[in-house]
N, C-alpha and C. Protein backbone atom coordinates (compact mmCIF):
# COMPACT_ATOMS: atom_id res chain seq x y z
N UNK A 1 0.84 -1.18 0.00
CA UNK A 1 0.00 0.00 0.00
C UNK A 1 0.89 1.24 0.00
N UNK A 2 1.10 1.75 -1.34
CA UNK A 2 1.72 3.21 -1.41
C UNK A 2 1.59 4.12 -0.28
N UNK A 3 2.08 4.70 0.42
CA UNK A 3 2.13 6.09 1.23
C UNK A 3 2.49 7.37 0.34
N UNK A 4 2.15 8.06 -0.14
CA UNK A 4 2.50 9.55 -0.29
C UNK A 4 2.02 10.51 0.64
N UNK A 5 3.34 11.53 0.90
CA UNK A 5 3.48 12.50 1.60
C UNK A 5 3.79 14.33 1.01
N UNK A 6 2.86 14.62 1.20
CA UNK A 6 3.11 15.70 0.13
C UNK A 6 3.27 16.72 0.77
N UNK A 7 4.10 17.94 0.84
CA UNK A 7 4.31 19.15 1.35
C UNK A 7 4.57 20.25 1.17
N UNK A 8 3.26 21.34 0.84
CA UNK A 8 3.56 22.69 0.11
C UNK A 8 4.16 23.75 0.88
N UNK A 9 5.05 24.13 0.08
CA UNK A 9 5.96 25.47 0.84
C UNK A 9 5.08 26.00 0.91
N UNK A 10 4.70 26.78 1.86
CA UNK A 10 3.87 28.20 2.37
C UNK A 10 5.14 29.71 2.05
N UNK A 11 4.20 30.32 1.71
CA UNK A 11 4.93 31.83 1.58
C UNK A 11 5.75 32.36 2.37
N UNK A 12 6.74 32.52 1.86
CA UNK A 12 8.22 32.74 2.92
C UNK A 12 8.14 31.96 3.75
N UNK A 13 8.23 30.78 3.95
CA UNK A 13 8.72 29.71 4.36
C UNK A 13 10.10 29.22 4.23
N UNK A 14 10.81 29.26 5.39
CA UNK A 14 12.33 28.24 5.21
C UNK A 14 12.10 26.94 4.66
N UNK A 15 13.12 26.58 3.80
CA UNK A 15 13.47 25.14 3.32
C UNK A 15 13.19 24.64 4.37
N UNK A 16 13.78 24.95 5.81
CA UNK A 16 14.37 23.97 6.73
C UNK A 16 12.83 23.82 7.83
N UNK A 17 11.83 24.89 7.70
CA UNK A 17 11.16 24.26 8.70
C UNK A 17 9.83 23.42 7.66
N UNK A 18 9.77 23.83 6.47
CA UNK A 18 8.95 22.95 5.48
C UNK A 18 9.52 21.21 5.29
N UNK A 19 11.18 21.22 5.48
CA UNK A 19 11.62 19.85 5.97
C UNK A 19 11.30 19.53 7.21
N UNK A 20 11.00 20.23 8.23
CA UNK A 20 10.95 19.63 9.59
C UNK A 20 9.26 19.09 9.15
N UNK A 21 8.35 20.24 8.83
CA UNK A 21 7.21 19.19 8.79
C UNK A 21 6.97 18.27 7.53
N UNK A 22 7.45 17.61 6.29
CA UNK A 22 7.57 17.00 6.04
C UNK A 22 7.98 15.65 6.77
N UNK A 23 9.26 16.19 7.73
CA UNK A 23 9.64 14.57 8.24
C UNK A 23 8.88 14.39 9.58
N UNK A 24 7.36 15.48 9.97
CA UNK A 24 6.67 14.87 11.42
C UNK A 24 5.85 14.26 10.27
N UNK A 25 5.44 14.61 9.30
CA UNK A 25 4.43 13.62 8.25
C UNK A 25 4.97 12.52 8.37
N UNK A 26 6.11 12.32 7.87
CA UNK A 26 6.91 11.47 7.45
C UNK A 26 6.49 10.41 8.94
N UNK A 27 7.09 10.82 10.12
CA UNK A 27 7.58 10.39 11.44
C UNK A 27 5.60 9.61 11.70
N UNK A 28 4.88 10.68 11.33
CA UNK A 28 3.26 10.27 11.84
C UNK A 28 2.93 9.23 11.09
N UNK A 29 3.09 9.13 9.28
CA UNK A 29 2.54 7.69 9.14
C UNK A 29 3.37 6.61 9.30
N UNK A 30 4.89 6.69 9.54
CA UNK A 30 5.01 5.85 10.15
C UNK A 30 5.54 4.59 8.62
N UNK A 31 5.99 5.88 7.80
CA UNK A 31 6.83 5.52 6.67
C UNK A 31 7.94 4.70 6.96
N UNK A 32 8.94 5.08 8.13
CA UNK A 32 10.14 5.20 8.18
C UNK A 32 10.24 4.02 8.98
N UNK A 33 9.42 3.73 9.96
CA UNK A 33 9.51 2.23 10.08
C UNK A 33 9.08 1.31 9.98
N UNK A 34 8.00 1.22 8.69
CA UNK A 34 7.89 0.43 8.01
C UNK A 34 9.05 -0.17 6.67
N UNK A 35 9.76 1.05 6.51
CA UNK A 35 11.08 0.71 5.77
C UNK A 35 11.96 -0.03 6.65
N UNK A 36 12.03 -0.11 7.55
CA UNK A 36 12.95 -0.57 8.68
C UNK A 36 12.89 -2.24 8.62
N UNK A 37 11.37 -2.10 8.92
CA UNK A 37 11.02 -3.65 8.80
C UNK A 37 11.01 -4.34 7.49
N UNK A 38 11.05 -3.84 6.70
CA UNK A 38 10.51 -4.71 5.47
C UNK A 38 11.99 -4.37 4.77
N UNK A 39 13.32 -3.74 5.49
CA UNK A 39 14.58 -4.04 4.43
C UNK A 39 14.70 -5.22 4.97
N UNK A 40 14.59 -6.22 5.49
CA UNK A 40 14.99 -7.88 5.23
C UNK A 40 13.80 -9.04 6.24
N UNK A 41 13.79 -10.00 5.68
CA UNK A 41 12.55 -10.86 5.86
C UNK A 41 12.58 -11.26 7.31
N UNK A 42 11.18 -11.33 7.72
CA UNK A 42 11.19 -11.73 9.08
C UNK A 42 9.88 -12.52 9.15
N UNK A 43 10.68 -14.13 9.87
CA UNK A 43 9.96 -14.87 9.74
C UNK A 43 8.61 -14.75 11.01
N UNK A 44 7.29 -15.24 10.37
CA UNK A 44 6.50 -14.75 10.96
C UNK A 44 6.21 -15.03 12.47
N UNK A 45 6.58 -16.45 13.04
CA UNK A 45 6.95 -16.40 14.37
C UNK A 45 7.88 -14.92 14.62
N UNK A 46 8.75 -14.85 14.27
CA UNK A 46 9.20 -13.20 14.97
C UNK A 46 8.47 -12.70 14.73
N UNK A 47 7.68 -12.19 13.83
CA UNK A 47 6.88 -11.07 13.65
C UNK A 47 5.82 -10.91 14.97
N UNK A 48 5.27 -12.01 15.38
CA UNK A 48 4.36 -12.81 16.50
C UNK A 48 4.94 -12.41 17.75
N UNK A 49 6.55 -12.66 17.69
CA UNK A 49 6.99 -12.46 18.92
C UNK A 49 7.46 -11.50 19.44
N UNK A 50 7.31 -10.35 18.62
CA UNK A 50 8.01 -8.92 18.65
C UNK A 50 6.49 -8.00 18.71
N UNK A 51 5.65 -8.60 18.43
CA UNK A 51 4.35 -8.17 18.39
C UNK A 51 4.00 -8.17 20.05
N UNK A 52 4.03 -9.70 20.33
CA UNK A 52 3.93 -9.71 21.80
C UNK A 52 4.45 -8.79 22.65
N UNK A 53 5.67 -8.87 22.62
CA UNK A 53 6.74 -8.12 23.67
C UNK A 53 6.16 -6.87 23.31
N UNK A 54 5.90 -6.04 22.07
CA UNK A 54 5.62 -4.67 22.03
C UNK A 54 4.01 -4.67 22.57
N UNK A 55 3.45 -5.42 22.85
CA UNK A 55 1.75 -5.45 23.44
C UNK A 55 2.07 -5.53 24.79
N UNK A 56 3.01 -5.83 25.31
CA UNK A 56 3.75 -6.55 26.75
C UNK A 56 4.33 -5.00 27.58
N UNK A 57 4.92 -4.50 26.92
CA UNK A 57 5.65 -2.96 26.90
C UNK A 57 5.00 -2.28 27.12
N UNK A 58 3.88 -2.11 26.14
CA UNK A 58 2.69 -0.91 26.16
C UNK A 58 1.87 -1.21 27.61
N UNK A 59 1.68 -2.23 27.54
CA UNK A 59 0.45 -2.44 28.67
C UNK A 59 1.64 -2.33 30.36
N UNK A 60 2.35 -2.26 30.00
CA UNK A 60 3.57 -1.89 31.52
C UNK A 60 3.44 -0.60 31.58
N UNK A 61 3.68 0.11 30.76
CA UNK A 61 3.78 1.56 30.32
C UNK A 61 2.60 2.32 30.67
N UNK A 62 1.13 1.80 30.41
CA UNK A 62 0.00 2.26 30.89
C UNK A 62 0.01 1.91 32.31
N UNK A 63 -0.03 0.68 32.64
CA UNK A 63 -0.19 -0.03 34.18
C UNK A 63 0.47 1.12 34.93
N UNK A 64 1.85 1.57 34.63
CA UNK A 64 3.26 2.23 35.50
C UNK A 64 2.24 4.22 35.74
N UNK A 65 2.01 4.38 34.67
CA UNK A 65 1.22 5.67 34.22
C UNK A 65 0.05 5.70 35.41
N UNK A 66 -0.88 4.61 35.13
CA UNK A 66 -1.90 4.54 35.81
C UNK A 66 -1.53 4.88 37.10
N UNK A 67 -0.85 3.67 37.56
CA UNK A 67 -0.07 3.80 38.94
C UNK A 67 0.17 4.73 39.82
N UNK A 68 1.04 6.08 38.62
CA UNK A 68 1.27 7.25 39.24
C UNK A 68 0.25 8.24 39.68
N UNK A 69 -0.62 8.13 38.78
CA UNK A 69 -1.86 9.13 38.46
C UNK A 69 -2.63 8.95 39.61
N UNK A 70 -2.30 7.33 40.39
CA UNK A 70 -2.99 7.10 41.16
C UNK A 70 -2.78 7.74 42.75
N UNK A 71 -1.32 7.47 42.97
CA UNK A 71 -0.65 8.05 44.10
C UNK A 71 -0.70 9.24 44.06
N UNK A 72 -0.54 10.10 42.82
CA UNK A 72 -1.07 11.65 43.16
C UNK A 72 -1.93 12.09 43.65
């Protein structure tokens, strides 16, 4: 599934901050690591098991969050 990202200079606009939001586009769909993954094959047990651990992470990350919100 193609991604295009398109980004019009606005009037007097720097190169450099029309690149910065190009690459939060870039950073938001989430182009850049999908290139990551797909420069070399991964067999689908990893895919499964890297899936886990990142479902495993997140839900620590909320639990830890919660936690705090709570003691405040």
């Amino acid at each position: 599934m193609p991604i295009n990202v398109e980004v019009v200079r606005r009037e007097n606009e720097p190169i450099e901050r029309m690149l910065k939001r190009f690459m939060k586009k870039v950073k938001k769909e989430g182009i850049m690591e999908e290139l990551r993954e797909r420069s070399y094959y991964k067999k689908p047990s990893e895919t499964k098991r890297h899936k886990k651990k990142r479902r495993k992470r997140i839900a620590q990350d909320i639990q830890r969050k919660n936690e705090e919100r709570l003691k405040n």
